[in-house]
PDB file of N, CA and C in Angstrom:
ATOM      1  N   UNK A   1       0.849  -1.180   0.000  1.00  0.00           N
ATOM      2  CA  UNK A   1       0.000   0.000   0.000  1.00  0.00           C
ATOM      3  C   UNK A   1       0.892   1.239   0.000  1.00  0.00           C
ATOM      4  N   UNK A   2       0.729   2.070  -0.599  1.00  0.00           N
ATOM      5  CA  UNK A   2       1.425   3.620  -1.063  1.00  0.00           C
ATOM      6  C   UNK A   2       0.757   4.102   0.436  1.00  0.00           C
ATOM      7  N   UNK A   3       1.943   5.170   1.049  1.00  0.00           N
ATOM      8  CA  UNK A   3       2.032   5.589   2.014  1.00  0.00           C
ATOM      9  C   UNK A   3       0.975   6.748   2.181  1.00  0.00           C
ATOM     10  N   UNK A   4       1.070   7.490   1.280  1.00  0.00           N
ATOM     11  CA  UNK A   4      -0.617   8.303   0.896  1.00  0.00           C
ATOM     12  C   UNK A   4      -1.972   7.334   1.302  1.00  0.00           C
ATOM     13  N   UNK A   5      -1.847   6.923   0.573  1.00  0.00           N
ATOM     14  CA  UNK A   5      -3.159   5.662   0.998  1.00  0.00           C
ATOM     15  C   UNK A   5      -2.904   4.885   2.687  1.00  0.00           C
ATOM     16  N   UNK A   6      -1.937   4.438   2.764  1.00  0.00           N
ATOM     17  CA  UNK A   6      -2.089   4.129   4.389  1.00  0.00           C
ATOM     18  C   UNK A   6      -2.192   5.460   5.516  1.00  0.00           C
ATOM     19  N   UNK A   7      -2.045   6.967   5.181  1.00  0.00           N
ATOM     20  CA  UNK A   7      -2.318   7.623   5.707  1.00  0.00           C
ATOM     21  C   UNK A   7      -3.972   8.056   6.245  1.00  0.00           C
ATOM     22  N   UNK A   8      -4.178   8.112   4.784  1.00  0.00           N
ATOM     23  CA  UNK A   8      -5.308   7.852   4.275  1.00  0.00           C
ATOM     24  C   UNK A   8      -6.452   6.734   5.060  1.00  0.00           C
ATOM     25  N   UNK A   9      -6.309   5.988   5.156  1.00  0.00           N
ATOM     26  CA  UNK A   9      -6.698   4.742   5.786  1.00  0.00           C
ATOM     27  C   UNK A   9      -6.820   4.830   7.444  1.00  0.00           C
ATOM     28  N   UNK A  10      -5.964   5.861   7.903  1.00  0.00           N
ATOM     29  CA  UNK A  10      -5.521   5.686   9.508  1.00  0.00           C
ATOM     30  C   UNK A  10      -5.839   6.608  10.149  1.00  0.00           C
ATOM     31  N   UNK A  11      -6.411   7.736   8.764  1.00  0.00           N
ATOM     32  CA  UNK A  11      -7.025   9.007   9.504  1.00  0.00           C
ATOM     33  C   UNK A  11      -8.836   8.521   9.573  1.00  0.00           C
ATOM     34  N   UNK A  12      -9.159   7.995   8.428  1.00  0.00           N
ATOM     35  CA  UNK A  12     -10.278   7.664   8.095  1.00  0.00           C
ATOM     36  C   UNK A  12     -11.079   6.581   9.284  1.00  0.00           C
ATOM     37  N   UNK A  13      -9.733   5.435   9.696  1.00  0.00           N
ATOM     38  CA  UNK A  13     -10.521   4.778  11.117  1.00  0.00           C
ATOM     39  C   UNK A  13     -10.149   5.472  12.338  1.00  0.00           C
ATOM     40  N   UNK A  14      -9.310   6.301  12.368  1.00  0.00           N
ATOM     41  CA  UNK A  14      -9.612   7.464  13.455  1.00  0.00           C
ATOM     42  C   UNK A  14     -10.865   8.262  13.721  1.00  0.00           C
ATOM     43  N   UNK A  15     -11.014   8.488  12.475  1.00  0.00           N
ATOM     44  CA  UNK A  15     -12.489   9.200  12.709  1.00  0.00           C
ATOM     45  C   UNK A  15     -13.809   8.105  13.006  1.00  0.00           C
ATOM     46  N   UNK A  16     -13.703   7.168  12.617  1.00  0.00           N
ATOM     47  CA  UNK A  16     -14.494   6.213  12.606  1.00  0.00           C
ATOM     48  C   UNK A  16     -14.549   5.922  14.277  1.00  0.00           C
ATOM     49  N   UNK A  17     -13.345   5.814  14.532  1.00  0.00           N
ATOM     50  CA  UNK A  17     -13.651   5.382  16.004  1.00  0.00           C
ATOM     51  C   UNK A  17     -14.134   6.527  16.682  1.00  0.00           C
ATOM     52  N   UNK A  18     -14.263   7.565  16.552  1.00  0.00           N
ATOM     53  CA  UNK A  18     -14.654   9.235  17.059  1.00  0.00           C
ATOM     54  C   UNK A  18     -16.381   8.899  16.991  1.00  0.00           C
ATOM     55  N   UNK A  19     -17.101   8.695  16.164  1.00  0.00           N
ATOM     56  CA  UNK A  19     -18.299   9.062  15.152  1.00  0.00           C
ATOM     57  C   UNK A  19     -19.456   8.861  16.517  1.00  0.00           C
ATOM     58  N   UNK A  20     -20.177  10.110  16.555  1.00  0.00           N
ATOM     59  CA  UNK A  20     -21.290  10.166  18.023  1.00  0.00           C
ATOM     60  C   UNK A  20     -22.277   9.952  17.109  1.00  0.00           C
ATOM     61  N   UNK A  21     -22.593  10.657  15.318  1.00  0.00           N
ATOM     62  CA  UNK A  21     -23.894  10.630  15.490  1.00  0.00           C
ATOM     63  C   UNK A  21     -23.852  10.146  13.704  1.00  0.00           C
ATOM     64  N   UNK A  22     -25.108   9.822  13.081  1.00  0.00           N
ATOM     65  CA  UNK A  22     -24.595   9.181  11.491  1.00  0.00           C
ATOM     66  C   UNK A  22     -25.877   9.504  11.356  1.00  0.00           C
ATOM     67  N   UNK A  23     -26.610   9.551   9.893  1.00  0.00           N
ATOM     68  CA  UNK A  23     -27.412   9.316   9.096  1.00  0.00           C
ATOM     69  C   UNK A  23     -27.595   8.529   7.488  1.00  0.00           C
ATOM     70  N   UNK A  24     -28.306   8.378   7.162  1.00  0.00           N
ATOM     71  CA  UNK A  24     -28.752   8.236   6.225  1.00  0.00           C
ATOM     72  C   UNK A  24     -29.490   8.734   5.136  1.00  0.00           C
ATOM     73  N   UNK A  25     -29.653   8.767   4.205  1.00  0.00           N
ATOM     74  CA  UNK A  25     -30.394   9.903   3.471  1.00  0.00           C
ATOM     75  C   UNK A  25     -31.475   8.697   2.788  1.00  0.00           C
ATOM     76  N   UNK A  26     -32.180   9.861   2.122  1.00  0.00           N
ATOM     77  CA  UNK A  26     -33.130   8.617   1.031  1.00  0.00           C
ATOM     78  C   UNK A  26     -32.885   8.553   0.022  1.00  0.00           C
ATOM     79  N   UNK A  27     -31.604   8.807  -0.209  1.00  0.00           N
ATOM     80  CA  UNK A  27     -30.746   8.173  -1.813  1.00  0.00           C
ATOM     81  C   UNK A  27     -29.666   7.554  -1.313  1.00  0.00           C
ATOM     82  N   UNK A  28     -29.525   7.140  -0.112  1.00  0.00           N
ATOM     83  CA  UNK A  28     -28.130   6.019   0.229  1.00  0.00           C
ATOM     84  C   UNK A  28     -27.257   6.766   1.260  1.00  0.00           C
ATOM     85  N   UNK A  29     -26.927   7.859   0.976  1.00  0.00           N
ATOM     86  CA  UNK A  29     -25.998   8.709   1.366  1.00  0.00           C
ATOM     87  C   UNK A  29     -26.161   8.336   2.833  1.00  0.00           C
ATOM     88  N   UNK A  30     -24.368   8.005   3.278  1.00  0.00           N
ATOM     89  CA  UNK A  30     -24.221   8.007   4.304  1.00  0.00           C
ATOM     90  C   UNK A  30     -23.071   9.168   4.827  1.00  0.00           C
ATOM     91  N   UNK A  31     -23.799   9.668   5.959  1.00  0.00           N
ATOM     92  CA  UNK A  31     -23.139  11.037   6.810  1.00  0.00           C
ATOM     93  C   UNK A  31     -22.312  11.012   8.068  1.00  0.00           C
ATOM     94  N   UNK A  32     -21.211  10.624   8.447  1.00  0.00           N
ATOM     95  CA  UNK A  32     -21.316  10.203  10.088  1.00  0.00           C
ATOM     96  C   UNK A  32     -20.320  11.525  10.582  1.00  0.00           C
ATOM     97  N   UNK A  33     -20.460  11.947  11.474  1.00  0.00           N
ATOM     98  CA  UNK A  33     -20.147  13.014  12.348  1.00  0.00           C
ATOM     99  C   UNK A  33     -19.073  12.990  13.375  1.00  0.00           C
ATOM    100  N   UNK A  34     -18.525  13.568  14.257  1.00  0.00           N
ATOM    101  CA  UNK A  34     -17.470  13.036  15.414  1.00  0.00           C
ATOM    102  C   UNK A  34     -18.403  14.751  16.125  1.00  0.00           C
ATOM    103  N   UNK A  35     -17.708  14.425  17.665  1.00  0.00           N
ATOM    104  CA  UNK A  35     -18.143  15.422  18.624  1.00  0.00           C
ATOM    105  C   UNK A  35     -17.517  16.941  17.653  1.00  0.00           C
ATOM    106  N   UNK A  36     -16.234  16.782  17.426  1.00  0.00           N
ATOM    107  CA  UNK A  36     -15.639  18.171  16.979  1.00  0.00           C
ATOM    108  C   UNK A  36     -15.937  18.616  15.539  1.00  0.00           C
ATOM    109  N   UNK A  37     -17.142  18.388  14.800  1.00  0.00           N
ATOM    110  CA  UNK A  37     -17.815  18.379  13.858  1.00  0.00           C
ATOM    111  C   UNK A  37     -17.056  18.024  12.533  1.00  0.00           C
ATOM    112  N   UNK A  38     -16.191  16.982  12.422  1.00  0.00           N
ATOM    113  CA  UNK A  38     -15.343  16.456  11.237  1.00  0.00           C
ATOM    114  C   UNK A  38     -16.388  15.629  11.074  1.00  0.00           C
ATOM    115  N   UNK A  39     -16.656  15.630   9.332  1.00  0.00           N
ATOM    116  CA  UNK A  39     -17.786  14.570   8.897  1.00  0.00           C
ATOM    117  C   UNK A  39     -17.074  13.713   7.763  1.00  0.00           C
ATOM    118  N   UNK A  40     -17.802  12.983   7.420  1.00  0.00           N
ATOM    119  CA  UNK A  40     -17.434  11.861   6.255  1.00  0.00           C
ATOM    120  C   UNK A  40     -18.787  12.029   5.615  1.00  0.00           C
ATOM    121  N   UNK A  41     -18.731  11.942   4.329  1.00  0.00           N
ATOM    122  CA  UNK A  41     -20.264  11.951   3.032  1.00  0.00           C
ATOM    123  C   UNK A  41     -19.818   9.968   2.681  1.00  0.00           C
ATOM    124  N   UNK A  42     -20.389   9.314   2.516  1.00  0.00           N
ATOM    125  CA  UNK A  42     -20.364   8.163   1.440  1.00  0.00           C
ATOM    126  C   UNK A  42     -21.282   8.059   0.490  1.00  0.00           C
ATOM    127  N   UNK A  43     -21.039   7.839  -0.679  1.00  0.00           N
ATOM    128  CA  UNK A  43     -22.219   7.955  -1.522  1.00  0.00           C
ATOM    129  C   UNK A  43     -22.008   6.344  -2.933  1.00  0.00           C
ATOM    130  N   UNK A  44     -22.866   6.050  -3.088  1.00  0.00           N
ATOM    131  CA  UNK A  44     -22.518   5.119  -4.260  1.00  0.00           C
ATOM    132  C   UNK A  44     -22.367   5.610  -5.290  1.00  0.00           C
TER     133      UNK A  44
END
């Protein structure tokens, strides 16, 4: 794995382990949140 990408990867389950609050939308979209308002969008 390219070091970009494992950075990548280690910030992304950092936040993951943070995440207080998430949604869903009604086209898929997933939103998840942390207390200090850093979000993630997922979308297909």
């Amino acid at each position: 794995m390219q070091k970009s990408l494992a950075t990548q990867e280690t910030r992304l389950l950092d936040l993951l382990a943070r995440v207080t609050r998430y949604s869903i939308a009604e086209n898929g979209t997933l939103t998840v949140e942390t207390p200090d308002g850093e979000t993630v969008v997922a979308r297909r």
